[in-house]
PDB file of N, CA and C in Angstrom:
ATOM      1  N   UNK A   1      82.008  87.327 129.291  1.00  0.00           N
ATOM      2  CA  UNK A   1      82.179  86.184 128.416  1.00  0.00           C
ATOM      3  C   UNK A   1      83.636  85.737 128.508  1.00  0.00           C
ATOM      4  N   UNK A   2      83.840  84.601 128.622  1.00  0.00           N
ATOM      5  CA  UNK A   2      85.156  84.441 128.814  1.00  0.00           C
ATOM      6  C   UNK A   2      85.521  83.211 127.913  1.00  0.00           C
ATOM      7  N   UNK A   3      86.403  83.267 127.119  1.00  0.00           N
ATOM      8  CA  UNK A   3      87.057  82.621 125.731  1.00  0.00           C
ATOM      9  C   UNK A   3      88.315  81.601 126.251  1.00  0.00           C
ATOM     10  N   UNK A   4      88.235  80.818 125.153  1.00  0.00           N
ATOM     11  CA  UNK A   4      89.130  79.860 125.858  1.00  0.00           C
ATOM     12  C   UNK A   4      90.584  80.169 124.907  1.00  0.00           C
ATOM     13  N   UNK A   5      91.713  80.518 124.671  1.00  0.00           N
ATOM     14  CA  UNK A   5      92.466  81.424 123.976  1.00  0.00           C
ATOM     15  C   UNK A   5      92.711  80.400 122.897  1.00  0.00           C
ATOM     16  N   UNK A   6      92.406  78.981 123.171  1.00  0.00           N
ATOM     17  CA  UNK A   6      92.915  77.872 122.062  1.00  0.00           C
ATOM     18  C   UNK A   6      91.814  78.416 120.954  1.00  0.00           C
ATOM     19  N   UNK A   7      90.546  78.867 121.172  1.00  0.00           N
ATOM     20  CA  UNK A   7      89.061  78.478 120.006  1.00  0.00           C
ATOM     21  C   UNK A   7      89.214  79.912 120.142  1.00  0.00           C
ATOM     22  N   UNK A   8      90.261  81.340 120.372  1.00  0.00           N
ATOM     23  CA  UNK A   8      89.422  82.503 120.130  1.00  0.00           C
ATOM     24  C   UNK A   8      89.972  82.785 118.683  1.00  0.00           C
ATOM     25  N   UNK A   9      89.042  83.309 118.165  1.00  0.00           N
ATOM     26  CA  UNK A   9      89.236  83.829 116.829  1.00  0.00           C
ATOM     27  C   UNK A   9      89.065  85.201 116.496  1.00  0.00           C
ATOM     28  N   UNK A  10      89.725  85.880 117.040  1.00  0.00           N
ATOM     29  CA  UNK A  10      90.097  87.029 117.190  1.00  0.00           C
ATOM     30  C   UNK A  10      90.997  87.342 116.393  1.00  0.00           C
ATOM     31  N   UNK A  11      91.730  86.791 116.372  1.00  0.00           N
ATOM     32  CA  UNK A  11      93.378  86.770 115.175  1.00  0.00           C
ATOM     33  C   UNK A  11      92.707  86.660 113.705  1.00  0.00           C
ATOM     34  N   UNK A  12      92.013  85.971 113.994  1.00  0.00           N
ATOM     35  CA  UNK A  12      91.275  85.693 112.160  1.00  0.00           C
ATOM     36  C   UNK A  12      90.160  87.118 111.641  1.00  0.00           C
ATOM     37  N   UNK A  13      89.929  87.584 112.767  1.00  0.00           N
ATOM     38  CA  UNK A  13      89.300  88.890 112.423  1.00  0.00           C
ATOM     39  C   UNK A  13      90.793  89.913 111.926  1.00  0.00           C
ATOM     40  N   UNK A  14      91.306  89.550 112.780  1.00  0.00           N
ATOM     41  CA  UNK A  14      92.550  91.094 113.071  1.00  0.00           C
ATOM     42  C   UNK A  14      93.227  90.762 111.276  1.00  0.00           C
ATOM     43  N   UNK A  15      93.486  89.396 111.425  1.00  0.00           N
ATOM     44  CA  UNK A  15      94.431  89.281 109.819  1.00  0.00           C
ATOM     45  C   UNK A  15      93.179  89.593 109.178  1.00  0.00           C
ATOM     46  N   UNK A  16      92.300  89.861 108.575  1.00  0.00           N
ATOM     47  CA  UNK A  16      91.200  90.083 107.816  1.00  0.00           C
ATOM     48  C   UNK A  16      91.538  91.589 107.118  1.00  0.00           C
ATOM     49  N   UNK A  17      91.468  92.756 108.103  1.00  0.00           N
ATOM     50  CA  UNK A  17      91.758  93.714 108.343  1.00  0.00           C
ATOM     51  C   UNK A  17      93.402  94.333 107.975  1.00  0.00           C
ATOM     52  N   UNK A  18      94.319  93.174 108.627  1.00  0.00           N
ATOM     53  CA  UNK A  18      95.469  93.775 108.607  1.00  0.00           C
ATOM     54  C   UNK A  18      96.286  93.258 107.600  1.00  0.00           C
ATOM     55  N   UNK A  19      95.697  92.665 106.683  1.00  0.00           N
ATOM     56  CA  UNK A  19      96.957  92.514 105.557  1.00  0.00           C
ATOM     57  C   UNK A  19      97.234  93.155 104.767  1.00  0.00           C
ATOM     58  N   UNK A  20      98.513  92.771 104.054  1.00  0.00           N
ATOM     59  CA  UNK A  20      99.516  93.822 103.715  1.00  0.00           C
ATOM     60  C   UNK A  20      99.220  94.948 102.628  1.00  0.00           C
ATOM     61  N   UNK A  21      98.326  94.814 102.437  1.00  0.00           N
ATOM     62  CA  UNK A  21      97.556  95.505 101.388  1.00  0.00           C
ATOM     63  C   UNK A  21      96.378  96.898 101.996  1.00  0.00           C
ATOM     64  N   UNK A  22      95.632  95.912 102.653  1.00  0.00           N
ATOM     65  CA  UNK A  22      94.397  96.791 103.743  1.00  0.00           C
ATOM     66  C   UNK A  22      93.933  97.872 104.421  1.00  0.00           C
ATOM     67  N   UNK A  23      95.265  98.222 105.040  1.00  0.00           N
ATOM     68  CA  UNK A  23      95.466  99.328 105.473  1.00  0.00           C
ATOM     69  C   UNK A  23      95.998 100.315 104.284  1.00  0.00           C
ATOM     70  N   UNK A  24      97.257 100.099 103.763  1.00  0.00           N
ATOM     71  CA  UNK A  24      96.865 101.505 102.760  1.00  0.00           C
ATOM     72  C   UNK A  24      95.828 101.428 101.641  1.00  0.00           C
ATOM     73  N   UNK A  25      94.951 100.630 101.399  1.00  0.00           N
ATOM     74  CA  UNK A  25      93.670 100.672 100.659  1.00  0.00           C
ATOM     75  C   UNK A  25      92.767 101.374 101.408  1.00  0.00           C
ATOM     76  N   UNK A  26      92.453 101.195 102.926  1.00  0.00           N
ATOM     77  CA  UNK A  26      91.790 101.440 103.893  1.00  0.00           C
ATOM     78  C   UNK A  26      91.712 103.380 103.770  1.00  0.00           C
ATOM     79  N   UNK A  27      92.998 103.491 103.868  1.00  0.00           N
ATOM     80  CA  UNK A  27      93.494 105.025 103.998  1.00  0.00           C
ATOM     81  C   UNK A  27      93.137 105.798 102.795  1.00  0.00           C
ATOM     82  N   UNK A  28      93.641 105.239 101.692  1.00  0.00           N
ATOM     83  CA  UNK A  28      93.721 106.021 100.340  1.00  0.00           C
ATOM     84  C   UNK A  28      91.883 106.125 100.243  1.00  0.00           C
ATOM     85  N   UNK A  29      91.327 105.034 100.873  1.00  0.00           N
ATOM     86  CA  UNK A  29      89.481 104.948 100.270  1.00  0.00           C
ATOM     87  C   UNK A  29      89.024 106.562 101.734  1.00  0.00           C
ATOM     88  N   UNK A  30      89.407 106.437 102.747  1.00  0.00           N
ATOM     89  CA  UNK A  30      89.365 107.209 103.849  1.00  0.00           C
ATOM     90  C   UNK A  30      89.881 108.923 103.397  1.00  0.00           C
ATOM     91  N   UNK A  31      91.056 108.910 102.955  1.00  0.00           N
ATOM     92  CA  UNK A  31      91.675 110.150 102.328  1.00  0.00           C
ATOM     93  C   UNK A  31      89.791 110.722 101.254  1.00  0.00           C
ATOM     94  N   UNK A  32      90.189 110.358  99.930  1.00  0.00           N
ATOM     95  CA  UNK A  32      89.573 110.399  98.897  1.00  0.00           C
ATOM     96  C   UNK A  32      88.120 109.776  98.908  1.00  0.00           C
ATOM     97  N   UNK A  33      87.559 109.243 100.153  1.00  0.00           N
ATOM     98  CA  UNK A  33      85.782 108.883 100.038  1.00  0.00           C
ATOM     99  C   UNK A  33      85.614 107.715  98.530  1.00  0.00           C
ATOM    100  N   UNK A  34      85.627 108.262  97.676  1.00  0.00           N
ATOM    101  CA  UNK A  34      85.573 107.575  96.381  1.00  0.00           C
ATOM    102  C   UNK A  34      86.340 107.351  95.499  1.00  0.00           C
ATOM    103  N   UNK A  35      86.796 106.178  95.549  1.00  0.00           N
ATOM    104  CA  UNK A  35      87.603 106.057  94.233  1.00  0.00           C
ATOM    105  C   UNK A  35      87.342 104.869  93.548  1.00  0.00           C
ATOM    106  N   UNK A  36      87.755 104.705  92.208  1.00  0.00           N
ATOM    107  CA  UNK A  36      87.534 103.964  91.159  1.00  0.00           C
ATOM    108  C   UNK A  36      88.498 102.912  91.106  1.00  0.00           C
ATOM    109  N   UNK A  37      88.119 101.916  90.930  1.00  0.00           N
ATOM    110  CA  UNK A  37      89.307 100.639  90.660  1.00  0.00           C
ATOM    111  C   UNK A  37      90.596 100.977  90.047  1.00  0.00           C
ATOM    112  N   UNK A  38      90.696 101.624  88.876  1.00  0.00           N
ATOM    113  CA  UNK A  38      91.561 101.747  88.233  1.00  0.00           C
ATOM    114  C   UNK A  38      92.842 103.121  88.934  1.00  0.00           C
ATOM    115  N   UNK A  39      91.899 103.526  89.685  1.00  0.00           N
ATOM    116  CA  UNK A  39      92.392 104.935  90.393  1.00  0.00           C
ATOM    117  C   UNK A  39      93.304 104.768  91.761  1.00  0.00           C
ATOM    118  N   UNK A  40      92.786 103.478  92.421  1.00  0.00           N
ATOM    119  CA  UNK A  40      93.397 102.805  93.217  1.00  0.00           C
ATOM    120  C   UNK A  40      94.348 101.546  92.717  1.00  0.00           C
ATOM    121  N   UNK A  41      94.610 101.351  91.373  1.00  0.00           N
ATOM    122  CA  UNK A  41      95.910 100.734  91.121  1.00  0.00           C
ATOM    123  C   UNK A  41      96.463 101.531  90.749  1.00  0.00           C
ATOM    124  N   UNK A  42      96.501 102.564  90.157  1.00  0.00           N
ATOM    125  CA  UNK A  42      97.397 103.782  90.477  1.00  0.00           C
ATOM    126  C   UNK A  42      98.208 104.097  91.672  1.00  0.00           C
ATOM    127  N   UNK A  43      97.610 104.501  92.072  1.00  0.00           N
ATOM    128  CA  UNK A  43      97.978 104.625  93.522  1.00  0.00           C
ATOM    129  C   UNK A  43      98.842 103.327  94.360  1.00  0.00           C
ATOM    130  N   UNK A  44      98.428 102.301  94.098  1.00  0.00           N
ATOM    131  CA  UNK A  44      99.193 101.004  94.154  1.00  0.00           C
ATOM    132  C   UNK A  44      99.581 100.419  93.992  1.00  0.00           C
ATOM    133  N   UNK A  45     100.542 100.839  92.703  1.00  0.00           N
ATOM    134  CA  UNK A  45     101.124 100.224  91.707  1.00  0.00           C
ATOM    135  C   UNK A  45     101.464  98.530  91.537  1.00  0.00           C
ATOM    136  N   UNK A  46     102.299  98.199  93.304  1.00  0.00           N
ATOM    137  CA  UNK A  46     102.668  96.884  93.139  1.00  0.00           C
ATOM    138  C   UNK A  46     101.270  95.831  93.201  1.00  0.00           C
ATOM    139  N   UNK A  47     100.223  95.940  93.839  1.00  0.00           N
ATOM    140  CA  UNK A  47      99.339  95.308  94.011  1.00  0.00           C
ATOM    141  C   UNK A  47      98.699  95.081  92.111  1.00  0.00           C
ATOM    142  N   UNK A  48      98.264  93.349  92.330  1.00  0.00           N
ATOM    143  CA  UNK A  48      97.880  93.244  91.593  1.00  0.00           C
ATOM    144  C   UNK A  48      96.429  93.461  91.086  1.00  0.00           C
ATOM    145  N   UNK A  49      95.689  92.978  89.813  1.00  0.00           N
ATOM    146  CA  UNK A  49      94.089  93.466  89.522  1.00  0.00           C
ATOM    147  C   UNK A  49      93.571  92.453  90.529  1.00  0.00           C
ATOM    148  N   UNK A  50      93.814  91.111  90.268  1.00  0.00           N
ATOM    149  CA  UNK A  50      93.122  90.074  91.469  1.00  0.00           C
ATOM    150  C   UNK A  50      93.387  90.066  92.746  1.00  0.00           C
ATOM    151  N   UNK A  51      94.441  90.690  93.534  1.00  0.00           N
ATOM    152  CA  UNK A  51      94.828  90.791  94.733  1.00  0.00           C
ATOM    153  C   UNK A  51      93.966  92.081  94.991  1.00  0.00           C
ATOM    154  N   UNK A  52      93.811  93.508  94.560  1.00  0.00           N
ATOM    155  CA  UNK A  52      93.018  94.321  94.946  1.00  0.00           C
ATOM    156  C   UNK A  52      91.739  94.025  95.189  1.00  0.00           C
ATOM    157  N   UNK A  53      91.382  93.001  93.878  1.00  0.00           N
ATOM    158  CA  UNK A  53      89.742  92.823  93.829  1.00  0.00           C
ATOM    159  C   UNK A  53      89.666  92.255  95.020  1.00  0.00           C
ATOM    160  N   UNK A  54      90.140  91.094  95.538  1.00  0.00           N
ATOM    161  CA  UNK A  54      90.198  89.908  96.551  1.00  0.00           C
ATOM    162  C   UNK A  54      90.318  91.046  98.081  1.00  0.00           C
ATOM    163  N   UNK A  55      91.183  91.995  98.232  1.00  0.00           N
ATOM    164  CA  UNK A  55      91.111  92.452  99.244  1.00  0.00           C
ATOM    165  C   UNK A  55      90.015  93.292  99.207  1.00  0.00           C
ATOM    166  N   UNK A  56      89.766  94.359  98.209  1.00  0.00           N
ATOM    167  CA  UNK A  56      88.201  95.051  98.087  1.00  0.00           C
ATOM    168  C   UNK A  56      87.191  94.055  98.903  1.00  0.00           C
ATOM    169  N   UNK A  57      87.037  92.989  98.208  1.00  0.00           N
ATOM    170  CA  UNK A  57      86.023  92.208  98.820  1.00  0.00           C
ATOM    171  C   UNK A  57      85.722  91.776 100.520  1.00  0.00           C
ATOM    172  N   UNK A  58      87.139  91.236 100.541  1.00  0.00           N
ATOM    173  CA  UNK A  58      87.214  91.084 102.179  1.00  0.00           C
ATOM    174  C   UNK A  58      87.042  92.022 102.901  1.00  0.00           C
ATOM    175  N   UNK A  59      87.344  93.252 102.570  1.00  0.00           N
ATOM    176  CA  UNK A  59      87.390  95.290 103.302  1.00  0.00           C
ATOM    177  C   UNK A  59      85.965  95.263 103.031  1.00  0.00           C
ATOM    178  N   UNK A  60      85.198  95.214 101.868  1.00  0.00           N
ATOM    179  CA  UNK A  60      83.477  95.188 102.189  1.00  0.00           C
ATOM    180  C   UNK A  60      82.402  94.881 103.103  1.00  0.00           C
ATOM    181  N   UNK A  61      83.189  93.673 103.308  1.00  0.00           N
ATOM    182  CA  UNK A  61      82.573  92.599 104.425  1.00  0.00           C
ATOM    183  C   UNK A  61      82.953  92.744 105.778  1.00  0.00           C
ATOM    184  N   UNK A  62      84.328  93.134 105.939  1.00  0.00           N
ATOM    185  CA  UNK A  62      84.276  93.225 107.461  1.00  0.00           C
ATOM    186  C   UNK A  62      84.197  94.457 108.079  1.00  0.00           C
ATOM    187  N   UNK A  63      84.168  95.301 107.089  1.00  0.00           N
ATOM    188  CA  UNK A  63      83.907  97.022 107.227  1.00  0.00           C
ATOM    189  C   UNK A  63      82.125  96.553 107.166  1.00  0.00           C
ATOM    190  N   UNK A  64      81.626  95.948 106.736  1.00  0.00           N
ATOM    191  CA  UNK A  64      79.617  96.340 107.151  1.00  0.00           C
ATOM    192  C   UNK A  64      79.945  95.870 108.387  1.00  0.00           C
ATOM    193  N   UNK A  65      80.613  94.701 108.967  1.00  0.00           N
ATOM    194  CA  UNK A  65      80.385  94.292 110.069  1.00  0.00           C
ATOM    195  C   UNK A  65      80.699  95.064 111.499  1.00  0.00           C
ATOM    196  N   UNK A  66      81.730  95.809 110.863  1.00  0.00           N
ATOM    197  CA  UNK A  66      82.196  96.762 112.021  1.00  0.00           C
ATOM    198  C   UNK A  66      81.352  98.112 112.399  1.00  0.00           C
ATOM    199  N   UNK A  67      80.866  98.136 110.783  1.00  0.00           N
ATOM    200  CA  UNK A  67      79.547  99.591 111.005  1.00  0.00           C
ATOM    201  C   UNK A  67      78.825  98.798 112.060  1.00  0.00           C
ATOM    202  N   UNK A  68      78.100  97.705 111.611  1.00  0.00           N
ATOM    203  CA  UNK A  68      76.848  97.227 112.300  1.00  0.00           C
ATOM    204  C   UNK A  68      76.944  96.954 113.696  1.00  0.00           C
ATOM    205  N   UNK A  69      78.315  96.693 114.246  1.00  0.00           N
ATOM    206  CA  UNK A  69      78.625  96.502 115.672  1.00  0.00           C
ATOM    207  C   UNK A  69      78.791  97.721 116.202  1.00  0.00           C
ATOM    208  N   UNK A  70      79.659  98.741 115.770  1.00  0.00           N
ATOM    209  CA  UNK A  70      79.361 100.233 116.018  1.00  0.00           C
ATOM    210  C   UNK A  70      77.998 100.573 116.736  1.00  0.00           C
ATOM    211  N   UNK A  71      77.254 100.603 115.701  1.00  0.00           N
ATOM    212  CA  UNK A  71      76.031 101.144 115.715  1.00  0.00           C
ATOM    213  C   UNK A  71      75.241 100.510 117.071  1.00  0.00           C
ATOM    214  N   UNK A  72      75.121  99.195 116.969  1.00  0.00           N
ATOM    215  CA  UNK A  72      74.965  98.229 118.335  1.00  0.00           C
ATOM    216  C   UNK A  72      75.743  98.899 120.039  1.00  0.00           C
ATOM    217  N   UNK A  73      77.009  99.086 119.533  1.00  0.00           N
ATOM    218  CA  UNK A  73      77.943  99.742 120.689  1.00  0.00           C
ATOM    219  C   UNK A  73      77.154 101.362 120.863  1.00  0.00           C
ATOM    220  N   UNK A  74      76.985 102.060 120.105  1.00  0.00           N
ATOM    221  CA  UNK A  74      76.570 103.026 120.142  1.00  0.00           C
ATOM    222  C   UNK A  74      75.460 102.880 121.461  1.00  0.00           C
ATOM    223  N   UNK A  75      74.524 102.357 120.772  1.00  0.00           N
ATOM    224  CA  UNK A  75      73.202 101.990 121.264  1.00  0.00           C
ATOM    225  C   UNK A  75      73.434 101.359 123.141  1.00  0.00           C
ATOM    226  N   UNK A  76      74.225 100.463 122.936  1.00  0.00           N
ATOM    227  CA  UNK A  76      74.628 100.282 124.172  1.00  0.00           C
ATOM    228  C   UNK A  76      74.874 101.289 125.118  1.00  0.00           C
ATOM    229  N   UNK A  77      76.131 102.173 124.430  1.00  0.00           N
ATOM    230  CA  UNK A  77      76.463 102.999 125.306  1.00  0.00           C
ATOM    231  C   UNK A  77      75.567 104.181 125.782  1.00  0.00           C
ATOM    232  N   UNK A  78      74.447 104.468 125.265  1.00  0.00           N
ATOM    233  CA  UNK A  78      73.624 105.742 125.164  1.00  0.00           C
ATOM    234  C   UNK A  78      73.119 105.289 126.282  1.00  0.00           C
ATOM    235  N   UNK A  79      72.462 104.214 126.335  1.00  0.00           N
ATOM    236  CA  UNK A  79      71.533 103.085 127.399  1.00  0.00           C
ATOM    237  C   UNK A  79      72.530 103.384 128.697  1.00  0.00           C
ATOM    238  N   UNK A  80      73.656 103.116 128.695  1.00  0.00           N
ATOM    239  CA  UNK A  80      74.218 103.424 130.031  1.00  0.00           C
ATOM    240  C   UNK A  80      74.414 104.615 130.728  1.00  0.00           C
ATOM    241  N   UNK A  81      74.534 105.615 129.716  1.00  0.00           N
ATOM    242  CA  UNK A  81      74.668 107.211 130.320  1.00  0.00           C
ATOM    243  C   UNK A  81      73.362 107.897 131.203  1.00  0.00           C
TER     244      UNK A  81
END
C-alpha cells in the first residue's frame, strides 16, 4: 500500500497516544492493572479532573483499536509460519 505522505494520517494516530499526559497514565494503568479515578489523580497531581477524563477516553478508544489490530496481526502472522 503506498500513501501519499501529504493525506497520511499516521501522525494523528501517534499524537492520540502520545500526549503529554498518555504515556504516564498508560504506565501507572500497566504498573497497577486497576485503578480508580481518584487514585490516578493522585498519582497525577498536575493533571486536571477534565483533562484525565478527556485523555481516559481517547486511551479507551485507541487502546480497543490496537487490541483488535493485534489480534488481526496475530492471525496473520500464524497463517505465514
Amino acid at each position: 500500500m503506498k500513501i501519499d505522505p501529504q493525506f497520511c494520517r499516521v501522525d494523528d494516530g501517534l499524537d492520540t497516544i502520545l500526549g503529554k499526559w498518555k504515556i504516564p497514565i498508560i504506565l501507572y494503568l500497566l504498573k497497577n492493572q486497576t485503578m480508580r479515578f481518584s487514585d490516578l489523580q493522585k498519582v497525577l497531581p498536575k493533571i486536571s479532573k477534565k483533562m484525565l477524563s478527556k485523555n481516559l477516553k481517547e486511551l479507551e478508544d485507541i487502546i480497543d483499536s490496537l487490541h483488535k489490530w493485534g489480534l488481526r496481526h496475530q492471525q496473520h502472522l500464524s497463517k505465514k509460519a
